[in-house]
C-alpha atoms as a PDB file:
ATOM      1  CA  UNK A   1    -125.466  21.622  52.581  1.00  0.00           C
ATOM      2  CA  UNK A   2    -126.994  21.266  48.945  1.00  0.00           C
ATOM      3  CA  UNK A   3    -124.170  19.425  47.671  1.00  0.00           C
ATOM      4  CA  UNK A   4    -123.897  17.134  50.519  1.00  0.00           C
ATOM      5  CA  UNK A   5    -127.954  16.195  49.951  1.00  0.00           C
ATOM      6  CA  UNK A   6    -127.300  15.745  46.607  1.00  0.00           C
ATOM      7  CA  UNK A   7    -124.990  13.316  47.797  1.00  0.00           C
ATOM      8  CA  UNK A   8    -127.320  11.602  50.309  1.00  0.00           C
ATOM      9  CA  UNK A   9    -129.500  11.043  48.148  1.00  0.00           C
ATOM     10  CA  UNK A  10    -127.275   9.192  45.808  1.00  0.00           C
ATOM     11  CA  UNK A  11    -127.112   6.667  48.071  1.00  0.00           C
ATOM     12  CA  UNK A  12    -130.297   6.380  49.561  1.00  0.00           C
ATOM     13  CA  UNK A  13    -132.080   3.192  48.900  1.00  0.00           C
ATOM     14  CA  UNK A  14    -135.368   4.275  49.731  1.00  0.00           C
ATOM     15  CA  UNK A  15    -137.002   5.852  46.944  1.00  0.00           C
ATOM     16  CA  UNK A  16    -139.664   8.528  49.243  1.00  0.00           C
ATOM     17  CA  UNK A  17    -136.571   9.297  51.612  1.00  0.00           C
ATOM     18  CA  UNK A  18    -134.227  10.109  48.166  1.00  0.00           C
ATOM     19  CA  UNK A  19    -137.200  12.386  46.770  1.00  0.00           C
ATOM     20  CA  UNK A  20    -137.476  14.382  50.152  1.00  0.00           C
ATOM     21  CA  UNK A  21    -133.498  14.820  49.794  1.00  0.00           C
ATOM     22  CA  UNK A  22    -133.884  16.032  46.245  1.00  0.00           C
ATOM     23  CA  UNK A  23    -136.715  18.542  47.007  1.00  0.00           C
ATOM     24  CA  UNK A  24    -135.417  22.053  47.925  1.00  0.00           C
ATOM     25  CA  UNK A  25    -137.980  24.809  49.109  1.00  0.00           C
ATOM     26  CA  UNK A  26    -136.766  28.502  48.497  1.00  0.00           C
ATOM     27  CA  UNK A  27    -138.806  30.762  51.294  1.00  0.00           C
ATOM     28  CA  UNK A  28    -138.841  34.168  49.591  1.00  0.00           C
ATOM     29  CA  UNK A  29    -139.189  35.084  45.728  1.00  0.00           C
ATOM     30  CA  UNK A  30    -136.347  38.104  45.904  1.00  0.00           C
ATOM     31  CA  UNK A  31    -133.115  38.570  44.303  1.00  0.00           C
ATOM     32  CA  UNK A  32    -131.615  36.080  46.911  1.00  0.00           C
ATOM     33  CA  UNK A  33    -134.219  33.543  46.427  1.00  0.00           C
ATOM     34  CA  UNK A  34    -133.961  33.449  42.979  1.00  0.00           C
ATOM     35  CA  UNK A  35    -130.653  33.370  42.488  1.00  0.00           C
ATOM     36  CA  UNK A  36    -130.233  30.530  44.837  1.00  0.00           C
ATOM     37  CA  UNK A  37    -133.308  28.335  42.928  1.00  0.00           C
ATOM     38  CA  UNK A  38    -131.786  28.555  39.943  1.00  0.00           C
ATOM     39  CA  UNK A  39    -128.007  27.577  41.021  1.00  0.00           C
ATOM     40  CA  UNK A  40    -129.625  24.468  42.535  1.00  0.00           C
ATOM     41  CA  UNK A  41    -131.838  23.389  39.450  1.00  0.00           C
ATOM     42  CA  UNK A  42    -128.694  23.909  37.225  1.00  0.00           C
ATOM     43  CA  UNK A  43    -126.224  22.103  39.079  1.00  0.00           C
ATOM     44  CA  UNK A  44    -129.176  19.400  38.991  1.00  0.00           C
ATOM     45  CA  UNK A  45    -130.220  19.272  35.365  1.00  0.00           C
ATOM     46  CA  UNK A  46    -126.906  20.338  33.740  1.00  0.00           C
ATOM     47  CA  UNK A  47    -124.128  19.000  36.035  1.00  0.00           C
ATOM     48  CA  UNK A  48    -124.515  16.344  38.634  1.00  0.00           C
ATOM     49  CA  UNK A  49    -126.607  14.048  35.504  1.00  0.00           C
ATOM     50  CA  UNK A  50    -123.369  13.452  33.994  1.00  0.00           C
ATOM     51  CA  UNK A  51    -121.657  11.968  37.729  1.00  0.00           C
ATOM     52  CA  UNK A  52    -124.060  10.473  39.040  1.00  0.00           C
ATOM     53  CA  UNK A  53    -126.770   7.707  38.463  1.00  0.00           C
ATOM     54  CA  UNK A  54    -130.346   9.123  40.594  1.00  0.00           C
ATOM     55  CA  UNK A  55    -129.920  12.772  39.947  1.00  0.00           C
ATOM     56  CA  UNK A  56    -131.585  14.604  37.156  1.00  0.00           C
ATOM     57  CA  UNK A  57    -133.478  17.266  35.883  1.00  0.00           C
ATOM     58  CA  UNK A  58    -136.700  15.248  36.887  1.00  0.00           C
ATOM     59  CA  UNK A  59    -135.608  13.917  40.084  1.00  0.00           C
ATOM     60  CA  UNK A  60    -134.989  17.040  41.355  1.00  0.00           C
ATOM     61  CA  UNK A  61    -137.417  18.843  42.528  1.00  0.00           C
ATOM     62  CA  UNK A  62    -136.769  23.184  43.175  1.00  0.00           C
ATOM     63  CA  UNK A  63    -139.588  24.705  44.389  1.00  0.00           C
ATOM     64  CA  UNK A  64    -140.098  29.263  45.206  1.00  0.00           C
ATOM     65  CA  UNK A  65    -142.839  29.982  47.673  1.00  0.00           C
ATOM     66  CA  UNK A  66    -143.635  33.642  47.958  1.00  0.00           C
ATOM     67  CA  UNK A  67    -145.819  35.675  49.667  1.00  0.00           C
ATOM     68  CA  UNK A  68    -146.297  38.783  47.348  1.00  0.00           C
ATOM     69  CA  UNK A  69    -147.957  38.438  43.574  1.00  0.00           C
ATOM     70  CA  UNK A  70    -144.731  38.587  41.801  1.00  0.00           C
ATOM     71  CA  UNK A  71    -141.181  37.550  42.565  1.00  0.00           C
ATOM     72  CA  UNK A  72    -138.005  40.194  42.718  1.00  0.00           C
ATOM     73  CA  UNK A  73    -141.267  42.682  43.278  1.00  0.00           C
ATOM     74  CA  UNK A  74    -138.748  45.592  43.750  1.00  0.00           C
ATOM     75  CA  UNK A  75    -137.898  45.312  40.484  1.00  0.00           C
ATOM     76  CA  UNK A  76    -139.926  46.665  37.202  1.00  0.00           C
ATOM     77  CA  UNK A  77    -142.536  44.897  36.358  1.00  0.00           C
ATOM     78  CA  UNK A  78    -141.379  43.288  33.361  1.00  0.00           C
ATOM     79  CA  UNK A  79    -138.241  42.170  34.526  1.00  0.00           C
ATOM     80  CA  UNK A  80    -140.630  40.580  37.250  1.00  0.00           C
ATOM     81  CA  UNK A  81    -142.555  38.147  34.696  1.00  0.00           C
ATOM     82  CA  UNK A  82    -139.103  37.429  32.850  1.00  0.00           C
ATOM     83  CA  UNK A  83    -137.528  35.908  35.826  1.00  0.00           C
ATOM     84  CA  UNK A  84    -141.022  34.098  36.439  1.00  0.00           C
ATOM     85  CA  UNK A  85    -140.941  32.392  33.075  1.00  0.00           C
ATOM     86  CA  UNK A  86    -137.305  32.164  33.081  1.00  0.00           C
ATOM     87  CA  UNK A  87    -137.647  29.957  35.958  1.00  0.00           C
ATOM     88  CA  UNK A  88    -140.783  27.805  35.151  1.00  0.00           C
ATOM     89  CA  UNK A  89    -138.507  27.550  31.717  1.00  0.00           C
ATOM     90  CA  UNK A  90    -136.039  25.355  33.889  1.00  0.00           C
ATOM     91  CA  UNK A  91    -138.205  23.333  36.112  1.00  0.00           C
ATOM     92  CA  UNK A  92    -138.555  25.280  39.151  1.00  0.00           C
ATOM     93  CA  UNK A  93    -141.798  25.292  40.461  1.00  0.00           C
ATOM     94  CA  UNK A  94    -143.204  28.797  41.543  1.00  0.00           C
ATOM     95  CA  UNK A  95    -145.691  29.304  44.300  1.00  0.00           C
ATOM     96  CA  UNK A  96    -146.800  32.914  44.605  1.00  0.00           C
ATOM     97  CA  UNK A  97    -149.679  34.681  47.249  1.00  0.00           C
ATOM     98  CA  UNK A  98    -148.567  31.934  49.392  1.00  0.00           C
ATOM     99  CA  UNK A  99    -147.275  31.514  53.054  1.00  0.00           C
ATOM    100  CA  UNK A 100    -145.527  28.967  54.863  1.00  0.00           C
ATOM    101  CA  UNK A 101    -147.209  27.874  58.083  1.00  0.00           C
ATOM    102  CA  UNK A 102    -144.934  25.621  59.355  1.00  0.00           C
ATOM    103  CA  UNK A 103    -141.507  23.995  59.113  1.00  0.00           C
ATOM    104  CA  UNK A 104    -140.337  21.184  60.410  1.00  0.00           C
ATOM    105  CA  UNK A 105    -137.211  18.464  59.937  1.00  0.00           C
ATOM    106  CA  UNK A 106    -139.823  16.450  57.069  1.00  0.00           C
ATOM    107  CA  UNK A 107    -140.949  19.318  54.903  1.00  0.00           C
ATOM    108  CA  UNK A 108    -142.845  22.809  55.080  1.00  0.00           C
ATOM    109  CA  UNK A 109    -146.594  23.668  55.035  1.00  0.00           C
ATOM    110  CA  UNK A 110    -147.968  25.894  52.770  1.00  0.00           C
ATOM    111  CA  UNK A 111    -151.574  26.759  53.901  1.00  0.00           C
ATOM    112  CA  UNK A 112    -153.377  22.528  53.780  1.00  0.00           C
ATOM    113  CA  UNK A 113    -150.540  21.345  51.619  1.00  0.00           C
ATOM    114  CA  UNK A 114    -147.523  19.875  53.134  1.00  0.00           C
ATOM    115  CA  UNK A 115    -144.531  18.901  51.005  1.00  0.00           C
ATOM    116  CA  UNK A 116    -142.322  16.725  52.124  1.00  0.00           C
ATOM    117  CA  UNK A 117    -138.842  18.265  51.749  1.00  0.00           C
ATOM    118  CA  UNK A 118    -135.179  18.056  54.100  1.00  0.00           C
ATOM    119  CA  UNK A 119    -134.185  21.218  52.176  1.00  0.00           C
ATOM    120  CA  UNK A 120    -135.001  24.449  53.152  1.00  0.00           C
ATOM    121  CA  UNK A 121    -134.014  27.792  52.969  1.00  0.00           C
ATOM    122  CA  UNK A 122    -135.116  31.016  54.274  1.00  0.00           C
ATOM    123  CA  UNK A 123    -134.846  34.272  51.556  1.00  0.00           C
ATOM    124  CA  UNK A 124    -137.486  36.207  53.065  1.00  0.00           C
ATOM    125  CA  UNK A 125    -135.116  38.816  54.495  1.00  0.00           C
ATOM    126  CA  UNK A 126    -133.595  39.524  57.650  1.00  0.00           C
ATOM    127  CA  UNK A 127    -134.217  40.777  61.166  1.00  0.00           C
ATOM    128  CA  UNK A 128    -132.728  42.425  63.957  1.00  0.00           C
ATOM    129  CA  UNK A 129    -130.007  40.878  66.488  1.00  0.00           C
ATOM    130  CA  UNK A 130    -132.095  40.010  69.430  1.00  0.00           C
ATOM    131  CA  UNK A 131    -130.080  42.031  71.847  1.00  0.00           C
ATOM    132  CA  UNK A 132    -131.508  45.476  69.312  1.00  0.00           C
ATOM    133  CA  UNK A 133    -134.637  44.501  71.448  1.00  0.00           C
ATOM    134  CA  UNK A 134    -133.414  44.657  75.096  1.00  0.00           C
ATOM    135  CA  UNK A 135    -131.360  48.392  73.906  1.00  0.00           C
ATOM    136  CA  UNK A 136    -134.272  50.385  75.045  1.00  0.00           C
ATOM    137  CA  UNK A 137    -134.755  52.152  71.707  1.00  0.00           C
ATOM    138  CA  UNK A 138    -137.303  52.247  69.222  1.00  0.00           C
ATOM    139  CA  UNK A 139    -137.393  49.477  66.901  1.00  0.00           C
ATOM    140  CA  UNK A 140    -139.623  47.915  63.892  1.00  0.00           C
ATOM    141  CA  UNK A 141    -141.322  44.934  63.617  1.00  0.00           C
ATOM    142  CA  UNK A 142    -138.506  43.348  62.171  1.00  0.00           C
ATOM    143  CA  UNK A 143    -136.614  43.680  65.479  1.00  0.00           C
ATOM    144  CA  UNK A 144    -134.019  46.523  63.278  1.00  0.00           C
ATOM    145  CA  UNK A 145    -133.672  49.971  65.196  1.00  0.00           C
ATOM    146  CA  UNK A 146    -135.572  52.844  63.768  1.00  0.00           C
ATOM    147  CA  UNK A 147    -133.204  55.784  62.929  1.00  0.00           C
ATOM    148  CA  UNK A 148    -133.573  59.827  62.276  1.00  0.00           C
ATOM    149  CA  UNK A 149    -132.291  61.381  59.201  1.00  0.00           C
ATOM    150  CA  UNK A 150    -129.147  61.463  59.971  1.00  0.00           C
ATOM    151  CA  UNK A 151    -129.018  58.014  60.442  1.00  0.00           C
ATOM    152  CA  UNK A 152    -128.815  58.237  64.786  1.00  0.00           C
ATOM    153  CA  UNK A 153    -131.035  56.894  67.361  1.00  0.00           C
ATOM    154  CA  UNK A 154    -133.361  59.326  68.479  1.00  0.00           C
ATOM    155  CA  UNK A 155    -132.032  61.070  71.782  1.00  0.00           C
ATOM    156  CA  UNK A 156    -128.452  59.297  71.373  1.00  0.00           C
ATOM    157  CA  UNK A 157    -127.325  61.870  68.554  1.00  0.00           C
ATOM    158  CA  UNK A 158    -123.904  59.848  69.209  1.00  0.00           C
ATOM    159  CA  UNK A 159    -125.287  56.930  68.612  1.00  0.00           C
ATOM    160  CA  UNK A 160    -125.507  55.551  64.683  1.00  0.00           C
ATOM    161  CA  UNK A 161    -126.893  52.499  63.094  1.00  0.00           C
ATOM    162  CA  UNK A 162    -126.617  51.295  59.439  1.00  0.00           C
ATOM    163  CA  UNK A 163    -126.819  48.054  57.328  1.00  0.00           C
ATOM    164  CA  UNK A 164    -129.363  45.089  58.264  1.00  0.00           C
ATOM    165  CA  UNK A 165    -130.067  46.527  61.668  1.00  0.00           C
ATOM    166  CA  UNK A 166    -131.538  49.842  60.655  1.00  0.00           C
ATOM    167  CA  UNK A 167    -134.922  51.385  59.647  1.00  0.00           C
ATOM    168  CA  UNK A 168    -134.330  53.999  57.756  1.00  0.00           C
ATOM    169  CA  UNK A 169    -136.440  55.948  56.068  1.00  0.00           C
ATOM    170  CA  UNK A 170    -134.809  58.090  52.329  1.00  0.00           C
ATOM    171  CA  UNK A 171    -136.075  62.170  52.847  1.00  0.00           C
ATOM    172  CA  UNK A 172    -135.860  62.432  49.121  1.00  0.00           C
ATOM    173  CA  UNK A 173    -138.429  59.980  48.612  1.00  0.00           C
ATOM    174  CA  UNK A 174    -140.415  59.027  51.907  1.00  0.00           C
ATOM    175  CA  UNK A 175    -139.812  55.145  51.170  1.00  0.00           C
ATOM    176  CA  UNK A 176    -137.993  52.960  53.291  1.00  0.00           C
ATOM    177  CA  UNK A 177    -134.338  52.577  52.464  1.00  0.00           C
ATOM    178  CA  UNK A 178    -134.174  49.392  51.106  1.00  0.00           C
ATOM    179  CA  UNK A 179    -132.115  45.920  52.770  1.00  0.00           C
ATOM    180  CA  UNK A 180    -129.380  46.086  50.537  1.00  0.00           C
ATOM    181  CA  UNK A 181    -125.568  45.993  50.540  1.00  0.00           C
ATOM    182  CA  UNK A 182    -125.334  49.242  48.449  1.00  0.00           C
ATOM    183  CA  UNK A 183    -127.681  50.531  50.685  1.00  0.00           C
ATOM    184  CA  UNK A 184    -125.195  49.727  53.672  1.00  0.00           C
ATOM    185  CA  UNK A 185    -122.372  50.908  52.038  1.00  0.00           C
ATOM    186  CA  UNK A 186    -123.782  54.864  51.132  1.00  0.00           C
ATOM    187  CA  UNK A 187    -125.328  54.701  54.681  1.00  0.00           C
ATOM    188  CA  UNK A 188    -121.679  53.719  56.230  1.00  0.00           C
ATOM    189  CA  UNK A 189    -120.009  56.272  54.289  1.00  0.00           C
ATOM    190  CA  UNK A 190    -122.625  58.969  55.315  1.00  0.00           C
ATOM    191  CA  UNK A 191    -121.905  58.411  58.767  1.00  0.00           C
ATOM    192  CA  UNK A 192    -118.494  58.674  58.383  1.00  0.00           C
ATOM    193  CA  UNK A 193    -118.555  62.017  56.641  1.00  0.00           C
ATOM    194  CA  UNK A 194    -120.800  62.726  59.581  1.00  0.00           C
ATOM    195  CA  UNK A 195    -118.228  62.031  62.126  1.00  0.00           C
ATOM    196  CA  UNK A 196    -115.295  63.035  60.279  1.00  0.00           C
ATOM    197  CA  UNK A 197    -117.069  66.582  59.707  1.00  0.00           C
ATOM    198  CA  UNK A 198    -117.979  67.136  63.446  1.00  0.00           C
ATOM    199  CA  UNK A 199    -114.536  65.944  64.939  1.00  0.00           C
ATOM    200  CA  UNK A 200    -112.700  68.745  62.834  1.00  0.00           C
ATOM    201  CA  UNK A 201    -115.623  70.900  63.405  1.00  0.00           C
ATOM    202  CA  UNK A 202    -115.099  74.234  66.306  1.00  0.00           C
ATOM    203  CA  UNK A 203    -118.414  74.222  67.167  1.00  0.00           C
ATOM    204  CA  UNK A 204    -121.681  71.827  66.261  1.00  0.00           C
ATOM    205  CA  UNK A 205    -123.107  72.028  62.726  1.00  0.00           C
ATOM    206  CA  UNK A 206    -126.650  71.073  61.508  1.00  0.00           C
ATOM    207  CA  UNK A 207    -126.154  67.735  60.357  1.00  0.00           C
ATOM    208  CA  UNK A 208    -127.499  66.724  56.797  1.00  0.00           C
ATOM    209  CA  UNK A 209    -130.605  64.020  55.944  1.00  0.00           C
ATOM    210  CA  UNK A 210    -129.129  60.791  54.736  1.00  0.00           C
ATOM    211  CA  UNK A 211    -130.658  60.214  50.658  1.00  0.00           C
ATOM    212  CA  UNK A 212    -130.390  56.808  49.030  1.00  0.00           C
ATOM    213  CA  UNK A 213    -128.658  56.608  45.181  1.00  0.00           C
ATOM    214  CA  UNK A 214    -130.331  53.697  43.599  1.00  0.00           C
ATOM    215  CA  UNK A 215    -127.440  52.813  41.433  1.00  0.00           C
ATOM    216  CA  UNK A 216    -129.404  49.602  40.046  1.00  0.00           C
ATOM    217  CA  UNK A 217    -130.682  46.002  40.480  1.00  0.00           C
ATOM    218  CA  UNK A 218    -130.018  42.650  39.435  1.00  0.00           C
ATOM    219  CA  UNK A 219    -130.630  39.169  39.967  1.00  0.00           C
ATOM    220  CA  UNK A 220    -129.356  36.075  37.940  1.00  0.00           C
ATOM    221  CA  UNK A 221    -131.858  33.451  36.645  1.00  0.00           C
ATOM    222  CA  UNK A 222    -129.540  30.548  35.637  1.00  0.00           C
ATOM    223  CA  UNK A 223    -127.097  30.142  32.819  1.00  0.00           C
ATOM    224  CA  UNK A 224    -126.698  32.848  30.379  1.00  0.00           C
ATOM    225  CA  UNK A 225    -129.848  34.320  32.125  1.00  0.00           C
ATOM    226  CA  UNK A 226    -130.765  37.198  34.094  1.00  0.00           C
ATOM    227  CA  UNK A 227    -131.936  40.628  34.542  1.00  0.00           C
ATOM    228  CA  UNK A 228    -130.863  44.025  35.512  1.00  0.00           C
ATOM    229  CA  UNK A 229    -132.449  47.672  35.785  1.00  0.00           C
ATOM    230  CA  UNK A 230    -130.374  50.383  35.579  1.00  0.00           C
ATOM    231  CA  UNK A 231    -132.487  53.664  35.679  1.00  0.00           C
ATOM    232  CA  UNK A 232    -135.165  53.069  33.555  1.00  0.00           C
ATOM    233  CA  UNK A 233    -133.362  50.590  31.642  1.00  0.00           C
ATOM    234  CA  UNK A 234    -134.119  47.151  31.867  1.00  0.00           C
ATOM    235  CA  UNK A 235    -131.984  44.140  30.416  1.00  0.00           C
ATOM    236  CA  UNK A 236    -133.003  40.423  30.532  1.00  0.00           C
ATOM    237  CA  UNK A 237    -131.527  37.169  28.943  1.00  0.00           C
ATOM    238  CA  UNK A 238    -128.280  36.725  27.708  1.00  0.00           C
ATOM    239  CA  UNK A 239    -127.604  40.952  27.819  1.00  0.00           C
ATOM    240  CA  UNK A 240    -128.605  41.049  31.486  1.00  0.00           C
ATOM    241  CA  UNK A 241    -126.599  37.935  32.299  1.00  0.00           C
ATOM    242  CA  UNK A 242    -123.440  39.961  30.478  1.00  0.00           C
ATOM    243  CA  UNK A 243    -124.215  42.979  32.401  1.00  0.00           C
ATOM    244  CA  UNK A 244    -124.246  40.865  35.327  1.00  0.00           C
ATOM    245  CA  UNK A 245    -121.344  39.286  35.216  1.00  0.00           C
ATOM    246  CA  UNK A 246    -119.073  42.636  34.126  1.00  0.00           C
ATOM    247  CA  UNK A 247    -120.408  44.480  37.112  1.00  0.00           C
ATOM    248  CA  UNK A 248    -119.267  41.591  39.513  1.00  0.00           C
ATOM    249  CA  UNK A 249    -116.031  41.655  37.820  1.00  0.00           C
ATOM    250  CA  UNK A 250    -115.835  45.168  38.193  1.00  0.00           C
ATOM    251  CA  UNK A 251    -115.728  45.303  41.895  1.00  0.00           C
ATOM    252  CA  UNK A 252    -112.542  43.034  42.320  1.00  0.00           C
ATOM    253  CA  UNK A 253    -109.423  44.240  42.887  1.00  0.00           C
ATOM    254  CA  UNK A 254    -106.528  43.842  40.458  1.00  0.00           C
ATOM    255  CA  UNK A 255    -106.268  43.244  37.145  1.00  0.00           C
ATOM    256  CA  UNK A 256    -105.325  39.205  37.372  1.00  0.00           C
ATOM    257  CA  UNK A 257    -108.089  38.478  39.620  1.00  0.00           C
ATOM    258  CA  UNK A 258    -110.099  39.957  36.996  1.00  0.00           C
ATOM    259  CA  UNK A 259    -108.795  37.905  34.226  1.00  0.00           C
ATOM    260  CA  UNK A 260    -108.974  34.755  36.516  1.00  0.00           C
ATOM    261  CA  UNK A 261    -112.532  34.812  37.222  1.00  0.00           C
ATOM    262  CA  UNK A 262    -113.685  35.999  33.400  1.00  0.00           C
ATOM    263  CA  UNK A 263    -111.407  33.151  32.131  1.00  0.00           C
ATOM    264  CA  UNK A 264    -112.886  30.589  34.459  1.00  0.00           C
ATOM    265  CA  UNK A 265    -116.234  32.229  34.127  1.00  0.00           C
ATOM    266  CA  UNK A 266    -116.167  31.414  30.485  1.00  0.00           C
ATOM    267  CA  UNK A 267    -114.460  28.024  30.581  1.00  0.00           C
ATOM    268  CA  UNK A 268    -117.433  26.981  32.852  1.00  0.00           C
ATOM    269  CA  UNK A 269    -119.906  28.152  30.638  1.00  0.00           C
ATOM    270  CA  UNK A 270    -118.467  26.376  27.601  1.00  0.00           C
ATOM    271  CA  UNK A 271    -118.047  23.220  29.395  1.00  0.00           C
ATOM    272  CA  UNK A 272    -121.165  23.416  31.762  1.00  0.00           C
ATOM    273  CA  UNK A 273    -118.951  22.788  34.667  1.00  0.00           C
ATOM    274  CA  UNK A 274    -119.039  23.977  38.282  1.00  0.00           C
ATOM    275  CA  UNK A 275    -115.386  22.716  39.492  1.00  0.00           C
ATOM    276  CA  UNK A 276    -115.961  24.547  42.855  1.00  0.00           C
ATOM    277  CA  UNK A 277    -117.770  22.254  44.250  1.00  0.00           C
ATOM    278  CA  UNK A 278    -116.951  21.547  48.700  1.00  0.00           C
ATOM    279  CA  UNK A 279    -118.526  19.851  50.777  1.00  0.00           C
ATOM    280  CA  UNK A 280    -117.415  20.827  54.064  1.00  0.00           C
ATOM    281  CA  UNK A 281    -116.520  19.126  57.640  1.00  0.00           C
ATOM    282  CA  UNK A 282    -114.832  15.882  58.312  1.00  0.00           C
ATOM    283  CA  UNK A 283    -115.106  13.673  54.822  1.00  0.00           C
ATOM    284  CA  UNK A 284    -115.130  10.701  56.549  1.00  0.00           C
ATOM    285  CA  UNK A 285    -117.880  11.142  58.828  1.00  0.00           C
ATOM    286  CA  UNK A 286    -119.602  12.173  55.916  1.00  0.00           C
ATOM    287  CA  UNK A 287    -119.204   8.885  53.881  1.00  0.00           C
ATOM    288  CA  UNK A 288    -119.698   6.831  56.979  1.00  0.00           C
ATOM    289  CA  UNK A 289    -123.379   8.244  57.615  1.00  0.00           C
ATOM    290  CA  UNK A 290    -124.132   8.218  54.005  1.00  0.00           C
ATOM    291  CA  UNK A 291    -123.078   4.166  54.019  1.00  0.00           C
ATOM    292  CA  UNK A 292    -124.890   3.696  57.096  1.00  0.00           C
ATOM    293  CA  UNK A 293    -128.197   5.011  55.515  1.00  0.00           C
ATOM    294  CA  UNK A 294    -127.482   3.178  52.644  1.00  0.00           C
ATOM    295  CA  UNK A 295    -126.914  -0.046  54.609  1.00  0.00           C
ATOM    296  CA  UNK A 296    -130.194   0.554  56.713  1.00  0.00           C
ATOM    297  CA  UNK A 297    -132.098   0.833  53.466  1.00  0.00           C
ATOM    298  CA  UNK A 298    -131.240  -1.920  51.552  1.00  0.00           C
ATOM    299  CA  UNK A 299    -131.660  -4.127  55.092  1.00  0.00           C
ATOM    300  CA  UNK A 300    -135.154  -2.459  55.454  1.00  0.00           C
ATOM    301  CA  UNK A 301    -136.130  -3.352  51.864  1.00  0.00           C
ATOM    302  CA  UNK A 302    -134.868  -6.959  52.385  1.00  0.00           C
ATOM    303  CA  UNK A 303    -136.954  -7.400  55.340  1.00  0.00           C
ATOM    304  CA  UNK A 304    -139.723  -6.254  53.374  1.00  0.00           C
ATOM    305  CA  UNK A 305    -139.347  -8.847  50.351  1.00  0.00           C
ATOM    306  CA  UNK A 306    -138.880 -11.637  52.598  1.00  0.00           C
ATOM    307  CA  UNK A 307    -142.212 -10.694  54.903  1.00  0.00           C
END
């Protein structure tokens, strides 16, 4: 979807239709949000310039609304203010203690200000499927089902929920357990312990309260940017950017595939390429909308000239 406004609004002719296809509104300042604001505003100021003639750092326009005071707020503090700055640094523009009212196929309000925008994505988290509602348990206000310490429904002790869909809440600490894919992950393999333990089991055993590891955070700011906390270490620029990118690598399997993606990792870097770059669905449906548009344009701006 970015891609393919990017390349809408190469060929738009009118020049307040191209700058709502080049603005992009991020709805949530978290890891997610900011990750995805700075991908855009680099492929925009570092790659597309050199393809194409309408795009460029100033053109496009990458804009962060969030509700809270600071963005990534459950990270430190400091790391906090360094992806703040980090991303003013680029371009993006940052819009903090503020909600979006409304959305709509033209642009978003925020509060009296509406910006005209055909790009927008939600980062704000996630709820509940909306058949959680219609299960007849309890649930939050986020539509995700609240569990017990063991991770079951209350009164279905057979019964288990983990991931996005559950409201858990960590024994160790009293805090929710937080929306996140590690979070998932221990929570899965709790439950399986769980099961595994009572199916070899002769007779029913007190089962044990689920605890949350917080094995770190970290969110990427843009190229050879970003910040991590490990315990009560923080990292931030280039350091956090390598720490980053050695954890991701980590997690593949096989040694090629992790040569493969360092190599390319690096070769990108170097070159300030993205070569990956799709744009999905039926290319020539694609082309013929985008010439249509164009066509409409230029006939709209002739009409104009001549009245």
């Amino acid at each position: 979807r970015v891609l393919l406004a990017f390349e809408e609004a190469e060929w738009e002719a009118d020049d307040e239709s191209r700058r709502a296809k080049l603005t992009f509104v991020i709805i949530g300042g978290g890891p997610t949000g900011v990750e995805l604001a700075g991908a855009i505003k680099d492929v925009a100021s570092e790659i597309l310039p050199r393809e194409v003639r309408n795009i460029n750092e100033t053109t496009a326009r990458v804009i962060i609304v969030d509700g809270g005071a600071r963005l990534v707020a459950a990270m430190p503090q400091d790391l906090g203010k360094r992806v703040h700055d980090g991303l003013e640094k680029m371009g993006v523009e940052v819009i903090q203690n503020a909600h979006v009212s409304n959305v709509t196929e033209r642009g978003v309000s925020i509060g009296d200000t509406f910006i005209a925008a055909e790009n927008v994505f939600w980062a704000a988290g996630v709820q509940g499927h909306a058949w959680i509602r219609a299960l007849g348990v309890e649930f939050d206000s986020a539509g995700r089902v609240v569990v017990g310490a063991d991770m079951s429904v209350p009164g279905r002790s057979e019964v288990f929920v983990v991931g996005d869909a559950a409201h858990a809440t960590d024994v160790a600490t009293g805090k929710p357990v937080p929306g996140l894919a590690q979070a998932a992950i221990q929570a899965g393999r709790f439950v399986a312990g769980v099961i595994g333990r009572e199916l070899d089991a002769a007779a029913p055993e007190d089962r044990p309260a689920f605890s949350y590891r917080d094995k770190g955070s970290m969110a990427i700011i843009g190229r050879g940017n970003a910040v991590a906390a490990v315990g009560n270490r923080h990292f931030g620029g280039f350091v956090g950017w390598l720490a980053w990118g050695l954890v991701h690598v980590m997690f593949l399997i096989g040694f090629g595939n992790r040569l493969f993606v360092m190599s390319e990792w690096f070769w990108n870097f170097v070159r300030h390429s993205r070569r990956a770059r799709l744009i999905t669905g039926d290319p020539a449906v694609h082309v013929k909308e985008l010439r249509g548009k164009r066509e409409a344009g230029e006939r709209a701006g002739a009409g104009a000239a001549r009245s």
